[in-house]
Each structure stands twice: as structure tokens, then as C-alpha cells.
PDB file of N, CA and C in Angstrom:
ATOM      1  N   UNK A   1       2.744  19.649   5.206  1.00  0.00           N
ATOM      2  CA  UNK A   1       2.924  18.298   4.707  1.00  0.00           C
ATOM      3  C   UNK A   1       2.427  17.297   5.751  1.00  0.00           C
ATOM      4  N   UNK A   2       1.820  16.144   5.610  1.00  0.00           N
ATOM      5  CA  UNK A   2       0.980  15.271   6.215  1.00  0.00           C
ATOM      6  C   UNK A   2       2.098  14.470   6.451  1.00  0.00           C
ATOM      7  N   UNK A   3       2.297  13.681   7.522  1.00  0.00           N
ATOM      8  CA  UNK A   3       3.509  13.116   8.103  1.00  0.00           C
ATOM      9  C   UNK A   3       2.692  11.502   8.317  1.00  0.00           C
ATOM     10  N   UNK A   4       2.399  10.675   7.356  1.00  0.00           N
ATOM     11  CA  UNK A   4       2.465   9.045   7.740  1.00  0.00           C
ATOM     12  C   UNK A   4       4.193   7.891   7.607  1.00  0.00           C
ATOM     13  N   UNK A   5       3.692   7.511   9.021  1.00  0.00           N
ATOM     14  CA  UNK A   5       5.150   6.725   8.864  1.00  0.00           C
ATOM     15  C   UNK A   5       5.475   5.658   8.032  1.00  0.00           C
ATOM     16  N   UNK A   6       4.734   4.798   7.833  1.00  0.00           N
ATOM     17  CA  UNK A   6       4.975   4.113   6.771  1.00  0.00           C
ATOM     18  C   UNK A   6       4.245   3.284   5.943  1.00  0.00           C
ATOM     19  N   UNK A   7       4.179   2.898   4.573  1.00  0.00           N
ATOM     20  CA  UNK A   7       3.143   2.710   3.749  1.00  0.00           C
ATOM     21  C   UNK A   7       3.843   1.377   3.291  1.00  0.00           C
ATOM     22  N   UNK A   8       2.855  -0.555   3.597  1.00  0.00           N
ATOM     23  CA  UNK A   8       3.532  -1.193   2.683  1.00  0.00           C
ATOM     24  C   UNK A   8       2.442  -1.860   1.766  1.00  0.00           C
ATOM     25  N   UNK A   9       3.201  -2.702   0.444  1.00  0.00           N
ATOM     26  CA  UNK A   9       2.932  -3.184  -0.107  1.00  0.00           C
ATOM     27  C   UNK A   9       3.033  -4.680  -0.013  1.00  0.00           C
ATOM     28  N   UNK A  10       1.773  -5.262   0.179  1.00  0.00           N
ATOM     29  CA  UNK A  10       2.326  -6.643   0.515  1.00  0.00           C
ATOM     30  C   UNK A  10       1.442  -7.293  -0.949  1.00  0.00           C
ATOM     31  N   UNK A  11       2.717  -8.120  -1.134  1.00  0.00           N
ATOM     32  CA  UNK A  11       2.361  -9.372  -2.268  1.00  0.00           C
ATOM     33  C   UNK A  11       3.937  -9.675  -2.853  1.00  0.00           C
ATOM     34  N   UNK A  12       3.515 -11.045  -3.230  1.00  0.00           N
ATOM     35  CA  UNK A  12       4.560 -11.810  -3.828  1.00  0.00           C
ATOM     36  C   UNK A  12       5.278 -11.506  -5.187  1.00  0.00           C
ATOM     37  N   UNK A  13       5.462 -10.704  -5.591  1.00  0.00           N
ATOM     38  CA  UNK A  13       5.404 -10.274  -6.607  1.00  0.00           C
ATOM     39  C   UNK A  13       4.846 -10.185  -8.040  1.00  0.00           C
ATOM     40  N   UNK A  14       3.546 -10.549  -8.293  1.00  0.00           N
ATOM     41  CA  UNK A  14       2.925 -11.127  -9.221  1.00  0.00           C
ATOM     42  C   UNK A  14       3.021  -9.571  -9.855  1.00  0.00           C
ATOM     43  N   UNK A  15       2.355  -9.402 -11.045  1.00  0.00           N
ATOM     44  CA  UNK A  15       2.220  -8.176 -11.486  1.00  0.00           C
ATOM     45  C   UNK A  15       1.392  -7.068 -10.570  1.00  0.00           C
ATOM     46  N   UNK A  16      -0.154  -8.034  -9.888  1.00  0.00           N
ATOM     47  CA  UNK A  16      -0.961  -7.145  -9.637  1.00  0.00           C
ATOM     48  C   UNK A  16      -0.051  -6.338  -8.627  1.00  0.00           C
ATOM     49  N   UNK A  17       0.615  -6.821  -7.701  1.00  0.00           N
ATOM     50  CA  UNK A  17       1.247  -6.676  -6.848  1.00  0.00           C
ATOM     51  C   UNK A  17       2.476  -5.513  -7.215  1.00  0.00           C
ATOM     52  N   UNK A  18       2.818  -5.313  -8.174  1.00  0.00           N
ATOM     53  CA  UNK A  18       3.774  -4.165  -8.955  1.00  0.00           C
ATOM     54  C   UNK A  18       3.142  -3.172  -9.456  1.00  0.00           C
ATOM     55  N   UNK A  19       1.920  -3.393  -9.938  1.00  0.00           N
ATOM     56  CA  UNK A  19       1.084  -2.234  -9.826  1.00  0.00           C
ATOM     57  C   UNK A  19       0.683  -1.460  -9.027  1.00  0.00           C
ATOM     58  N   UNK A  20       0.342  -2.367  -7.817  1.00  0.00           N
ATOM     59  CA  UNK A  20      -0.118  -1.521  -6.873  1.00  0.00           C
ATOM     60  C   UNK A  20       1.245  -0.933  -6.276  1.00  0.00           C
ATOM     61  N   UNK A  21       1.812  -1.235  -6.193  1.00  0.00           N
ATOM     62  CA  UNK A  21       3.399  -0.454  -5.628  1.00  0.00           C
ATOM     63  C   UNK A  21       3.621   0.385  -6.229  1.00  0.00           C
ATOM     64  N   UNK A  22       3.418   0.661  -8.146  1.00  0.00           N
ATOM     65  CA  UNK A  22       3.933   1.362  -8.798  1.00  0.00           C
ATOM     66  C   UNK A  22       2.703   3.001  -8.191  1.00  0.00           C
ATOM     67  N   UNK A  23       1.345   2.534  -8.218  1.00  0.00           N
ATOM     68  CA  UNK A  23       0.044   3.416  -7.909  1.00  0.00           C
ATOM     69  C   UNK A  23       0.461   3.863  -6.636  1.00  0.00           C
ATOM     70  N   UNK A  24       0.755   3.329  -5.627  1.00  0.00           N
ATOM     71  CA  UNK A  24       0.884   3.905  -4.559  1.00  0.00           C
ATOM     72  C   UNK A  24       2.154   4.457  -4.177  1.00  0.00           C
ATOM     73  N   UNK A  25       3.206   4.489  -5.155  1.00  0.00           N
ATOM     74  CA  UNK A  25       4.684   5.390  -5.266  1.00  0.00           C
ATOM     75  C   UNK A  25       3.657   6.517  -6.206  1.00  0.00           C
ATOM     76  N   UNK A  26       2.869   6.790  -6.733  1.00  0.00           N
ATOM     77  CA  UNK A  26       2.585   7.717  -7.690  1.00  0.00           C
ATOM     78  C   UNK A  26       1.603   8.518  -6.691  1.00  0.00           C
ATOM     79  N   UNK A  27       1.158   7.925  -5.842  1.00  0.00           N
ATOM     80  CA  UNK A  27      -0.251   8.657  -5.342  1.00  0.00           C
ATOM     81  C   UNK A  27       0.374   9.522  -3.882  1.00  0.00           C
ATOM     82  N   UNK A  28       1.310   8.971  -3.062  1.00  0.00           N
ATOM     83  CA  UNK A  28       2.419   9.421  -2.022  1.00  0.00           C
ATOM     84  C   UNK A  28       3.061  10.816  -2.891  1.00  0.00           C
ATOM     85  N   UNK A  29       3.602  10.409  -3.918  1.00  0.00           N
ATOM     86  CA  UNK A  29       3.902  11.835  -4.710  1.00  0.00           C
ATOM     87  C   UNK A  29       3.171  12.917  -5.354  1.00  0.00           C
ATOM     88  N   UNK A  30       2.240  12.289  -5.238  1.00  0.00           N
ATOM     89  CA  UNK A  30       1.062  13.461  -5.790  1.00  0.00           C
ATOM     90  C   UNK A  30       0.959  14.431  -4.662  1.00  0.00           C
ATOM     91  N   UNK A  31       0.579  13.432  -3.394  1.00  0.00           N
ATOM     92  CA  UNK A  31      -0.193  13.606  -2.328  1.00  0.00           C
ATOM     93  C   UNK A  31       0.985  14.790  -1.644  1.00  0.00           C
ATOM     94  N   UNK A  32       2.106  14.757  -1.993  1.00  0.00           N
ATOM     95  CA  UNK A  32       3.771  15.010  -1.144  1.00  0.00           C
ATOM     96  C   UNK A  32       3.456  14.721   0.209  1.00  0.00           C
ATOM     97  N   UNK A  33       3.456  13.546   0.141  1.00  0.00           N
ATOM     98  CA  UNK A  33       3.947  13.078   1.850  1.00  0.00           C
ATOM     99  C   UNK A  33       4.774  12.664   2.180  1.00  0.00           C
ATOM    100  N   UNK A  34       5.128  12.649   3.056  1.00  0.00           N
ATOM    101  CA  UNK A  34       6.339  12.137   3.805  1.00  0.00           C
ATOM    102  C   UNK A  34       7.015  10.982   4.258  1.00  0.00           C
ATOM    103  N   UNK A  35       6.740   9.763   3.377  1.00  0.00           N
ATOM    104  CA  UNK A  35       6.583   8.390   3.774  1.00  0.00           C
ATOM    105  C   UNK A  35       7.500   7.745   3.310  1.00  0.00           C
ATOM    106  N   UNK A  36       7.627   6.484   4.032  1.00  0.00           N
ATOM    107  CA  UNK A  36       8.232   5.458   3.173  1.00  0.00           C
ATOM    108  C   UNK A  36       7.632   4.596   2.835  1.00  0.00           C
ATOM    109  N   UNK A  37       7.594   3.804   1.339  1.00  0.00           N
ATOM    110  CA  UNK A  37       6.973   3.196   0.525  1.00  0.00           C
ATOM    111  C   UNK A  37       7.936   1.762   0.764  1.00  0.00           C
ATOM    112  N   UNK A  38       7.034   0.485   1.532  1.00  0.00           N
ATOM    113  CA  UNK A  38       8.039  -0.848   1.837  1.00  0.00           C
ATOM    114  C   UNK A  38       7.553  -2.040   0.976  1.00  0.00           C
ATOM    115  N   UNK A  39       8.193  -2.428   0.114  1.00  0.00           N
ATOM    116  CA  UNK A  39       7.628  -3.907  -0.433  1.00  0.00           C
ATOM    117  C   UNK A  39       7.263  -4.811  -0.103  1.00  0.00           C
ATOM    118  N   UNK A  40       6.466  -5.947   0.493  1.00  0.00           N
ATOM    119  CA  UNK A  40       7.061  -7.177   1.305  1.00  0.00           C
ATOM    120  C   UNK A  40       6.442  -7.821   0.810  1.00  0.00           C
ATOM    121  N   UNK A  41       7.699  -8.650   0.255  1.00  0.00           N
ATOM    122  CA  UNK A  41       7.432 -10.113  -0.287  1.00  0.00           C
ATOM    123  C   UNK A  41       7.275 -11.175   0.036  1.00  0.00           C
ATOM    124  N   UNK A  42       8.076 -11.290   1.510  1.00  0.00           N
ATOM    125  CA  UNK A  42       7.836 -12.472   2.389  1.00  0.00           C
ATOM    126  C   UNK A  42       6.555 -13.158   2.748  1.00  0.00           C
ATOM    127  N   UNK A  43       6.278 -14.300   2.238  1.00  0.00           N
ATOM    128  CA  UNK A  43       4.635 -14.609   2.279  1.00  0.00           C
ATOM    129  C   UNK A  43       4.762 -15.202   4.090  1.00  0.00           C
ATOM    130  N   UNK A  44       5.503 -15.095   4.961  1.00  0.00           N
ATOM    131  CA  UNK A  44       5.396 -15.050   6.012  1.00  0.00           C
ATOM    132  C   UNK A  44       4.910 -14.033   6.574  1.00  0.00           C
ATOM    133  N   UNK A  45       5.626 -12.877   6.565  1.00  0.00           N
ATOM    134  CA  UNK A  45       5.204 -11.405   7.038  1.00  0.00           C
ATOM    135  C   UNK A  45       4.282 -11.021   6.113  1.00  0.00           C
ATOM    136  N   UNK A  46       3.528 -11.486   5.282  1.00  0.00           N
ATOM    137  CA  UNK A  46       2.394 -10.872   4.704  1.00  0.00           C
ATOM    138  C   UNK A  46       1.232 -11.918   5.385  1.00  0.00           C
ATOM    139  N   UNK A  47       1.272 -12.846   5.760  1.00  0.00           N
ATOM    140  CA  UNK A  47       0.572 -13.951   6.766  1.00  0.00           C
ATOM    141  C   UNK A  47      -0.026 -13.299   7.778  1.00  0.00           C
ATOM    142  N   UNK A  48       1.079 -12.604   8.575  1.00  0.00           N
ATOM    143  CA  UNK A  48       1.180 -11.948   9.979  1.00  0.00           C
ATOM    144  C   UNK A  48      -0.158 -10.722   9.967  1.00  0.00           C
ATOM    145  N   UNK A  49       0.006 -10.226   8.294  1.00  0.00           N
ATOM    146  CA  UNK A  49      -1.048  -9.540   8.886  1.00  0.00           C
ATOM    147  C   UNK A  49      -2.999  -9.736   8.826  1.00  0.00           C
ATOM    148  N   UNK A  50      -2.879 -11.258   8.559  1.00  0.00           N
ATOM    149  CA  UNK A  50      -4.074 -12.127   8.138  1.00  0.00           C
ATOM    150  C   UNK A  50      -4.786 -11.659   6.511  1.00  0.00           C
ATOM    151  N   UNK A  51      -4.119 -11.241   5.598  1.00  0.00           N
ATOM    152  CA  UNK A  51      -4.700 -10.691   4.608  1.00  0.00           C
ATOM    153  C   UNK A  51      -4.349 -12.372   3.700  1.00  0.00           C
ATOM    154  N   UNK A  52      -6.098 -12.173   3.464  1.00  0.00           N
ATOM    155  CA  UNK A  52      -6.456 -13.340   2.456  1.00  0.00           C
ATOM    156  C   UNK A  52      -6.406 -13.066   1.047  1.00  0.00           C
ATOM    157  N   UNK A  53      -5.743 -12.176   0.272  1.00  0.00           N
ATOM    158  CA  UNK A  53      -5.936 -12.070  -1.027  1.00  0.00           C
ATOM    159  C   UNK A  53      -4.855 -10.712  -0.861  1.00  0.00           C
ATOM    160  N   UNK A  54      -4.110 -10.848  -1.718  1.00  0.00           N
ATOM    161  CA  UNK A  54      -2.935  -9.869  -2.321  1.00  0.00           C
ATOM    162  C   UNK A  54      -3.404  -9.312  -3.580  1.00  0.00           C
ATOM    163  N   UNK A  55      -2.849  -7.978  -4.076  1.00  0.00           N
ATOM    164  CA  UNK A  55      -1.867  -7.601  -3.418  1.00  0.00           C
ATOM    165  C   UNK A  55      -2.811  -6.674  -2.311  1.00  0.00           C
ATOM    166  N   UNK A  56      -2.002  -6.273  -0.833  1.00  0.00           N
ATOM    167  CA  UNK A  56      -2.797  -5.420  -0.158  1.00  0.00           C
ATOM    168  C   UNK A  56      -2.003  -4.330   0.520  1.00  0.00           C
ATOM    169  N   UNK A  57      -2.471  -3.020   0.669  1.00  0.00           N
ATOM    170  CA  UNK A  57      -1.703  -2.047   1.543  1.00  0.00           C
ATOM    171  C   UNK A  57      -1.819  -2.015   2.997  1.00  0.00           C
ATOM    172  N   UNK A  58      -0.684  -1.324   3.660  1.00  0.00           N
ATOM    173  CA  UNK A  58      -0.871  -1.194   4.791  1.00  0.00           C
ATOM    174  C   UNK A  58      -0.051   0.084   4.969  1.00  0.00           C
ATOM    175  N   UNK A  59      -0.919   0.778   6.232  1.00  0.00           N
ATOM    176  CA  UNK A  59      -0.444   2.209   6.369  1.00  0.00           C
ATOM    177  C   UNK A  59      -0.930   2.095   8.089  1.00  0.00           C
ATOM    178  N   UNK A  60       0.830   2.160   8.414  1.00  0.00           N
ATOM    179  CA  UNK A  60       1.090   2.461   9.950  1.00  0.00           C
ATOM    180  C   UNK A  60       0.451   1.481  10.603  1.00  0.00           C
ATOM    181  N   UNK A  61       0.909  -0.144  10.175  1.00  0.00           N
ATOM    182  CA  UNK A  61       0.419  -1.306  10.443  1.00  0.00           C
ATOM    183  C   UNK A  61      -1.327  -1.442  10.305  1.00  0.00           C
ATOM    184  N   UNK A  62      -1.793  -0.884   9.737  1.00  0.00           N
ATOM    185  CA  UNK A  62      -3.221  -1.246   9.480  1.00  0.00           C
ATOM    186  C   UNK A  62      -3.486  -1.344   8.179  1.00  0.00           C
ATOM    187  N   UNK A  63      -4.344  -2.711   7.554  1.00  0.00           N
ATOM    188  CA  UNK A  63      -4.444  -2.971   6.331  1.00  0.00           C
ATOM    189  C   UNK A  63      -5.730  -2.360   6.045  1.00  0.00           C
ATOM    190  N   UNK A  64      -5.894  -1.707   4.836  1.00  0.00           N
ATOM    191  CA  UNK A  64      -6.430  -0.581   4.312  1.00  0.00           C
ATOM    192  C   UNK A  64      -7.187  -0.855   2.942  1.00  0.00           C
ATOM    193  N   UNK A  65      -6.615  -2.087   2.630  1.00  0.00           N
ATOM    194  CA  UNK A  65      -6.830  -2.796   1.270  1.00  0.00           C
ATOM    195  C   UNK A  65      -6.572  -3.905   0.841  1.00  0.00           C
ATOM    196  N   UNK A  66      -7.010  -4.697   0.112  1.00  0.00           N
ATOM    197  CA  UNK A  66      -6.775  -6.242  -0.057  1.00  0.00           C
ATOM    198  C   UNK A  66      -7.699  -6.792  -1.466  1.00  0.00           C
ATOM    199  N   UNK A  67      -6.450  -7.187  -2.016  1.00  0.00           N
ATOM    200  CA  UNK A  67      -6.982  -7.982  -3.479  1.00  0.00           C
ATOM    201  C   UNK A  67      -7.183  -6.913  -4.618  1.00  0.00           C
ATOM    202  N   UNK A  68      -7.033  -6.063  -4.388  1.00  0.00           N
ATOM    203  CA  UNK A  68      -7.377  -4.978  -5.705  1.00  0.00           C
ATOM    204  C   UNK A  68      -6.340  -3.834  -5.914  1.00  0.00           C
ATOM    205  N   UNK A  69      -6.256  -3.351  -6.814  1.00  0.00           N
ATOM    206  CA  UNK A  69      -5.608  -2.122  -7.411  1.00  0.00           C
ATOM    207  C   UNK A  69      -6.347  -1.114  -7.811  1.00  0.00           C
ATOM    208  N   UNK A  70      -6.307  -0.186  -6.990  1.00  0.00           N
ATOM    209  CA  UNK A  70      -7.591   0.956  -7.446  1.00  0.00           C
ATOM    210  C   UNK A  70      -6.430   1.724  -8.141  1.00  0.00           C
ATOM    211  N   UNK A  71      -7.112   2.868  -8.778  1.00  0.00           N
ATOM    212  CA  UNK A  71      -6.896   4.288  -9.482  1.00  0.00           C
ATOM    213  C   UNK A  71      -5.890   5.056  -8.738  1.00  0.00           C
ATOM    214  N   UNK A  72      -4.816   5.903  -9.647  1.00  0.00           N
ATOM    215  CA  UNK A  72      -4.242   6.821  -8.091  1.00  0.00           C
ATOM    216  C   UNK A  72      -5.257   7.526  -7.534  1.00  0.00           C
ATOM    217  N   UNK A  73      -6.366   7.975  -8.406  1.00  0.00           N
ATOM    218  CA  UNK A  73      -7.363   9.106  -7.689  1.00  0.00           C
ATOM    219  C   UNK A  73      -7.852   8.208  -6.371  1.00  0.00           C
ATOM    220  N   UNK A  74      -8.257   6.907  -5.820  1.00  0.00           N
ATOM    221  CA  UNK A  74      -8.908   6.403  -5.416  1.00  0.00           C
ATOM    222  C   UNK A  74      -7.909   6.279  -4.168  1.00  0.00           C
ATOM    223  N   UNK A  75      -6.916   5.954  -4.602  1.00  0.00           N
ATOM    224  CA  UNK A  75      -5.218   5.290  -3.867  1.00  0.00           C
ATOM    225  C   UNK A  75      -5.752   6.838  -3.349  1.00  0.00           C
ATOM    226  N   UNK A  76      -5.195   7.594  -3.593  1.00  0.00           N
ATOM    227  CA  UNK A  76      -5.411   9.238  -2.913  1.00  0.00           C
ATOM    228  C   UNK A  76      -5.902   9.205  -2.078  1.00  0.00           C
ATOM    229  N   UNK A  77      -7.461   8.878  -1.774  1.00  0.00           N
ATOM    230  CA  UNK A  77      -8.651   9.326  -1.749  1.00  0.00           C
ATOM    231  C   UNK A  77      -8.284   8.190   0.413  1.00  0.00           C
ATOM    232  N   UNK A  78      -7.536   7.286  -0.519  1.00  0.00           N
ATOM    233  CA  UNK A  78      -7.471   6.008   0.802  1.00  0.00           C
ATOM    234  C   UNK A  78      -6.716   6.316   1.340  1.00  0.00           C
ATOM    235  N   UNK A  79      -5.482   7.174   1.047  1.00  0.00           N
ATOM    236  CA  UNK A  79      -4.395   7.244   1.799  1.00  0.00           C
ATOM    237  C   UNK A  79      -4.822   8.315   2.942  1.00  0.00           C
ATOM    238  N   UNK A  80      -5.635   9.519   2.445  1.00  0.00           N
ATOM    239  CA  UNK A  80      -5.836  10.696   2.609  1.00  0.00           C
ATOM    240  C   UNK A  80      -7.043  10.347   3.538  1.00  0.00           C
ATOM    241  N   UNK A  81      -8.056   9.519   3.668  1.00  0.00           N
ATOM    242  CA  UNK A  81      -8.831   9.257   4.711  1.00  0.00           C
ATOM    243  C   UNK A  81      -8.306   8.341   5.988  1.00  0.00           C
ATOM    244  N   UNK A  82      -6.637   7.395   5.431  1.00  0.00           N
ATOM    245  CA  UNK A  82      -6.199   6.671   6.597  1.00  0.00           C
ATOM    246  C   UNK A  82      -4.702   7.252   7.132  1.00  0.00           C
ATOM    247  N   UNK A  83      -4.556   8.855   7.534  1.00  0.00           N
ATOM    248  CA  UNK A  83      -4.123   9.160   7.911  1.00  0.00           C
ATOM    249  C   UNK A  83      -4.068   9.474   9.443  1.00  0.00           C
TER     250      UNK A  83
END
């Protein structure tokens, strides 16, 4: 099992932003990793990490994605190369 410490979701909650949370709780379980999946809504701490367009991921403080909702195959494909 692939051991990443932690995976978030940053956006305010708009839909796109629940999607991608919902894709990337689906793609962590596909994948069986070992993670925790964090929401953050705070448009302060989503500031912090200079991302200009939501919703965006971040895995083990590095943003990985921004403004879009890909596929789980794709979500996979990102998680699994930013390990």
C-alpha cells in the first residue's frame, strides 16, 4: 500500500468544488491508499497556497491541480504520479 500523508481539497464550496472531493474520495479508494482526504474551505488558507482558480488539490502541501475536475481515471493517474 502506497503511504501519502495527506490529500486536500481546496474550494469554497461551490459544487465544482464537491465534485472534486467527491472524485478524489473515489479515486484514494480505488487506488487503496492510505490517506486522509481534508476539505478547506477557508478562503484564507486556500490564499496561502496562491491558487488562482478553485476548486484545486493538494497532496503533501503541493498543489497538483487548479480550476478543474478531471475523471477518477485521470484523478488516479495524478495522484499516482504525485506520490
Amino acid at each position: 500500500m502506497i503511504n501519502i500523508m495527506e490529500i486536500k481539497v481546496l474550494g469554497t464550496g461551490c459544487a465544482r468544488c464537491k465534485s472534486l472531493e467527491k472524485v478524489t474520495t473515489k479515486a484514494v479508494g480505488e487506488l487503496n491508499l492510505d490517506v486522509t482526504v481534508v476539505k478547506v474551505e477557508d478562503i484564507q488558507k486556500i490564499m496561502e497556497y496562491a491558487v488562482m482558480r478553485t476548486p484545486a488539490l493538494v497532496i503533501n502541501e503541493k498543489v497538483v491541480l487548479s480550476g478543474q475536475v478531471p475523471k477518477v481515471n485521470e484523478l488516479k493517474e495524478i495522484l499516482t504520479n504525485n506520490l
